[in-house]
N, C-alpha and C. Protein backbone atom coordinates (compact mmCIF):
# COMPACT_ATOMS: atom_id res chain seq x y z
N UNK A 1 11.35 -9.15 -12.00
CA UNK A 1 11.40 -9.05 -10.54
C UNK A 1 9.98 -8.88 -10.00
N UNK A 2 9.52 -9.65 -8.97
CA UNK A 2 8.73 -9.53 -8.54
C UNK A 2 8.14 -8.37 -7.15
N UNK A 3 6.96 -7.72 -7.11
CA UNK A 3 6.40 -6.98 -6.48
C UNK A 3 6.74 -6.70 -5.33
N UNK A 4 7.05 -6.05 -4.25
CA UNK A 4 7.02 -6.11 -2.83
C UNK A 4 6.68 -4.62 -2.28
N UNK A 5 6.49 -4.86 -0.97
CA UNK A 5 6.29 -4.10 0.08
C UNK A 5 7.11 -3.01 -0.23
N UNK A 6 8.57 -3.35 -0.90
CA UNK A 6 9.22 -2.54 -0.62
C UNK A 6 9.05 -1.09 -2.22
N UNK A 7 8.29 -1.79 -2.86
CA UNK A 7 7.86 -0.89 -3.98
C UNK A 7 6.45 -0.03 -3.87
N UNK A 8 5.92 -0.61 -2.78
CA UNK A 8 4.25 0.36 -1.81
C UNK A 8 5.21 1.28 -1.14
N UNK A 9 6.45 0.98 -0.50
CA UNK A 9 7.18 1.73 0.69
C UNK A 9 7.46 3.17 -0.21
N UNK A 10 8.35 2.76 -1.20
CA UNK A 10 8.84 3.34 -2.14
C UNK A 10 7.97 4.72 -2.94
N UNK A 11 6.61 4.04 -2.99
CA UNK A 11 5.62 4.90 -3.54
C UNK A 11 4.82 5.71 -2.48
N UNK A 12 5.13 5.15 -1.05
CA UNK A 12 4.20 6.12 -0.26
C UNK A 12 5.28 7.30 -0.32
N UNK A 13 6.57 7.00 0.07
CA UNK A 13 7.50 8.02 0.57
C UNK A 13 7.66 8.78 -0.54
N UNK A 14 7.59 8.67 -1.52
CA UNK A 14 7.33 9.50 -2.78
C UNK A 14 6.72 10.70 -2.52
N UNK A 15 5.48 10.09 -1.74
CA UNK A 15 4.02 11.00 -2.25
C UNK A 15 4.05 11.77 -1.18
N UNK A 16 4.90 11.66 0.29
CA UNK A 16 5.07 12.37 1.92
C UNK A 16 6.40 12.31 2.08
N UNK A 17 7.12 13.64 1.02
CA UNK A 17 8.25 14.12 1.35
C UNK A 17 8.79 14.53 2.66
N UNK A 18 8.02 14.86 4.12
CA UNK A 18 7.79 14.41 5.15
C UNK A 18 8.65 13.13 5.93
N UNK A 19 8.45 12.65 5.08
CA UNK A 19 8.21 11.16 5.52
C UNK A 19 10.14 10.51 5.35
N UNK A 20 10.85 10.13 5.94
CA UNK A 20 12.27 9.51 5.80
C UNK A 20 11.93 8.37 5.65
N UNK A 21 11.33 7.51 6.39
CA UNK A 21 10.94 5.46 6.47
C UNK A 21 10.19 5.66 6.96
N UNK A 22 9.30 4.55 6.50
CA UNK A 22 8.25 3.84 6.96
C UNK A 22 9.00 1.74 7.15
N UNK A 23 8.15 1.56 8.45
CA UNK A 23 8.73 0.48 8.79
C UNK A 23 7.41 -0.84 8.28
N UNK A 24 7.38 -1.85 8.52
CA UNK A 24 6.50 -2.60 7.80
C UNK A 24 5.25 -2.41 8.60
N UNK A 25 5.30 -2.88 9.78
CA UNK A 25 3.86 -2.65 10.89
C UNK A 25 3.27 -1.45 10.84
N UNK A 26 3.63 -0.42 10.64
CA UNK A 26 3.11 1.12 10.44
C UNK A 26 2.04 0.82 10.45
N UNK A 27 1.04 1.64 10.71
CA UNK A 27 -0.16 1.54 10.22
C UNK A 27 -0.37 2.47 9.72
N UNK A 28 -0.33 2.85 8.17
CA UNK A 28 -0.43 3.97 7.04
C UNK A 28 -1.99 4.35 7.00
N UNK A 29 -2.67 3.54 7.55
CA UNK A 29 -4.30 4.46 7.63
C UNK A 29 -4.43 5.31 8.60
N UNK A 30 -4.33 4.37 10.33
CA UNK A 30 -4.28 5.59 11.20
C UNK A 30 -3.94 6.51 11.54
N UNK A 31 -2.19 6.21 11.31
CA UNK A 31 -1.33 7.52 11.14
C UNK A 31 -1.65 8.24 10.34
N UNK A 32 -2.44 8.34 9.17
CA UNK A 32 -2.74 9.43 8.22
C UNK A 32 -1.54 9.59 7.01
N UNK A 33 -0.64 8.72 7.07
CA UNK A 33 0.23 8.80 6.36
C UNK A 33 -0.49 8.77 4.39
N UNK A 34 -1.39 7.89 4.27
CA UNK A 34 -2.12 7.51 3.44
C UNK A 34 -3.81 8.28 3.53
N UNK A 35 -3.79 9.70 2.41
CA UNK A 35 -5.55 9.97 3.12
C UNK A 35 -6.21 9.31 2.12
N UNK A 36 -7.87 9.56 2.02
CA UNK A 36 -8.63 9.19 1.38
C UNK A 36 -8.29 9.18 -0.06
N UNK A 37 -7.84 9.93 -0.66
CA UNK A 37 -7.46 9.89 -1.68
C UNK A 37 -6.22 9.40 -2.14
N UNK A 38 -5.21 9.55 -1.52
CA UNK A 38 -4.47 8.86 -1.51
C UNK A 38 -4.56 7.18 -1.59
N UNK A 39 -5.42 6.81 -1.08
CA UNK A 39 -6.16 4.98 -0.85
C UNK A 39 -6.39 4.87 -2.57
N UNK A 40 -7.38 6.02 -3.09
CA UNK A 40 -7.49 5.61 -4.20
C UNK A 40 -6.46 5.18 -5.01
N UNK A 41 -5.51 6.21 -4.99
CA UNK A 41 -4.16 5.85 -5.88
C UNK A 41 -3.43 4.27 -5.51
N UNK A 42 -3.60 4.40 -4.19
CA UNK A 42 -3.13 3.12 -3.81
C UNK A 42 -3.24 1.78 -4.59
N UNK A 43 -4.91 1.57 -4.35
CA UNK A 43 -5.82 0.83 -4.54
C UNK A 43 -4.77 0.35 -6.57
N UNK A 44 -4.78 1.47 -6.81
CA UNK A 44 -4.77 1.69 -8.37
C UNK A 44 -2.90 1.15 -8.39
N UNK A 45 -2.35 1.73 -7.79
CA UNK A 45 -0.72 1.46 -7.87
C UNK A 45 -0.31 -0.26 -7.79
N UNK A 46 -1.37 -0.48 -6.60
CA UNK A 46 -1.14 -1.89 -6.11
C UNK A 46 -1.57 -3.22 -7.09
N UNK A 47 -2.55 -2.58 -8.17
CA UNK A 47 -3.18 -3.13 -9.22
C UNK A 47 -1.66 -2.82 -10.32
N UNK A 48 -1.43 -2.06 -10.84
CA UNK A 48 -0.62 -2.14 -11.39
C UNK A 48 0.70 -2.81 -11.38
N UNK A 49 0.80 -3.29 -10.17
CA UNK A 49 2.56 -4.16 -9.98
C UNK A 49 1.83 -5.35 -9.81
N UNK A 50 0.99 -5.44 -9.32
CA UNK A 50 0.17 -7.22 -9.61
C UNK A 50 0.04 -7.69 -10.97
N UNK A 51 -0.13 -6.69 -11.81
CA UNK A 51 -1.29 -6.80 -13.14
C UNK A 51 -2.23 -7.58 -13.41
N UNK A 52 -2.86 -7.08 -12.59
CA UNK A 52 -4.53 -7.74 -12.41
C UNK A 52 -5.16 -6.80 -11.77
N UNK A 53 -6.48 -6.81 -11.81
CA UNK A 53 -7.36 -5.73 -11.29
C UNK A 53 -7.28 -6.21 -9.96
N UNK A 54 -7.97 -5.83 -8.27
CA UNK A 54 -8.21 -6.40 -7.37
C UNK A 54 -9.87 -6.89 -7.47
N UNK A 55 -10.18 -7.40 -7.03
CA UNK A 55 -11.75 -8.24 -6.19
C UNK A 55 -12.37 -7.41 -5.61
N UNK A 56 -13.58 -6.93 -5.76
CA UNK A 56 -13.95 -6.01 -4.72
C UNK A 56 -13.79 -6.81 -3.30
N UNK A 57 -13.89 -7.85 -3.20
CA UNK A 57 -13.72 -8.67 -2.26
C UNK A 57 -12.16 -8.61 -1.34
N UNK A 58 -11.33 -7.88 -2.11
CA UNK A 58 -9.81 -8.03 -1.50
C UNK A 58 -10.02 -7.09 -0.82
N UNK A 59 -10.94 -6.09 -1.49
CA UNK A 59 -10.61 -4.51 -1.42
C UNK A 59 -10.96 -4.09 0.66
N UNK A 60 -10.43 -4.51 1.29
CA UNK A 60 -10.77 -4.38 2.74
C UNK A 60 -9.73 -3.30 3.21
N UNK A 61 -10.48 -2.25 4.13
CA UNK A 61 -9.42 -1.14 4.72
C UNK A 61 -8.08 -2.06 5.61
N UNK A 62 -8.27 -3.11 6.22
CA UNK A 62 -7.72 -3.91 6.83
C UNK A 62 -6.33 -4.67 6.16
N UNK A 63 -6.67 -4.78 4.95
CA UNK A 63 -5.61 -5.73 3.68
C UNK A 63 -4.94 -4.49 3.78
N UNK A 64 -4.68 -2.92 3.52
CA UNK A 64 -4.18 -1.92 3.53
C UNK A 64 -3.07 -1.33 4.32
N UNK A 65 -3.16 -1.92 5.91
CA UNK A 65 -3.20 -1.14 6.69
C UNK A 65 -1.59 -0.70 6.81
N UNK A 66 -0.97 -1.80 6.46
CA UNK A 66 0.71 -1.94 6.83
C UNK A 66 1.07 -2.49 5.57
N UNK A 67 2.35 -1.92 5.35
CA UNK A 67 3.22 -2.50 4.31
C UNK A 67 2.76 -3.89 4.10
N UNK A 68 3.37 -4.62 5.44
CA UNK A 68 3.39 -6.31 6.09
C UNK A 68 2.19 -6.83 5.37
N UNK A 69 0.95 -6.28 5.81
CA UNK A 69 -0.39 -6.34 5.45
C UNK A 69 -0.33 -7.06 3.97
N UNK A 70 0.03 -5.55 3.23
CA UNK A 70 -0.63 -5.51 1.68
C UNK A 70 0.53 -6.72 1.18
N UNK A 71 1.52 -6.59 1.69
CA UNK A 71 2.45 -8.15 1.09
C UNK A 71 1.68 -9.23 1.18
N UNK A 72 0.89 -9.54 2.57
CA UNK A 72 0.41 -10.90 2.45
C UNK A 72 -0.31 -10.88 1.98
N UNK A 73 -1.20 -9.88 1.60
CA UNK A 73 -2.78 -9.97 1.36
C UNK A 73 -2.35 -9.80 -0.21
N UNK A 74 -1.60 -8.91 -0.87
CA UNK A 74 -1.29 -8.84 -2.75
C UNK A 74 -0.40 -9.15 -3.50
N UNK A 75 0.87 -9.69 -2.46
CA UNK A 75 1.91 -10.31 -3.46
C UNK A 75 2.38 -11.71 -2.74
N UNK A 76 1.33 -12.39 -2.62
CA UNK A 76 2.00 -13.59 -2.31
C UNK A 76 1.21 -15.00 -2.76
């Protein structure tokens, strides 16, 4: 089975028991839903369901921002 949004969704709400849903447009940076450190893990989680490292070149706060986002920008 392949990767989705809905396995980033899955792993944020994990990590912000807080948190009931997140919808795709969210924006998980501004809202703070996702902190600095948290990005790291990200960065690292999102590598792991790809299996491939990312590009420093992918690596943009922008590719991040929304579920929606990281679908187009890492699993498609």
């Amino acid at each position: 089975m392949a990767a989705t949004w809905n396995d980033v969704r899955d792993w944020i709400l994990e990590r912000n028991p807080d948190l009931t849903d997140l919808q795709p447009e969210t924006d998980i940076i501004d809202s703070r839903i996702i902190d600095s450190l948290q990005f790291v893990e990200l960065v690292l989680f999102i590598e792991d369901l790809r299996g491939t490292a990312l590009e420093s070149n992918d690596v943009s706060l922008d590719s991040f921002r929304t579920l929606k986002g990281i679908e187009q920008t890492f699993f498609q």
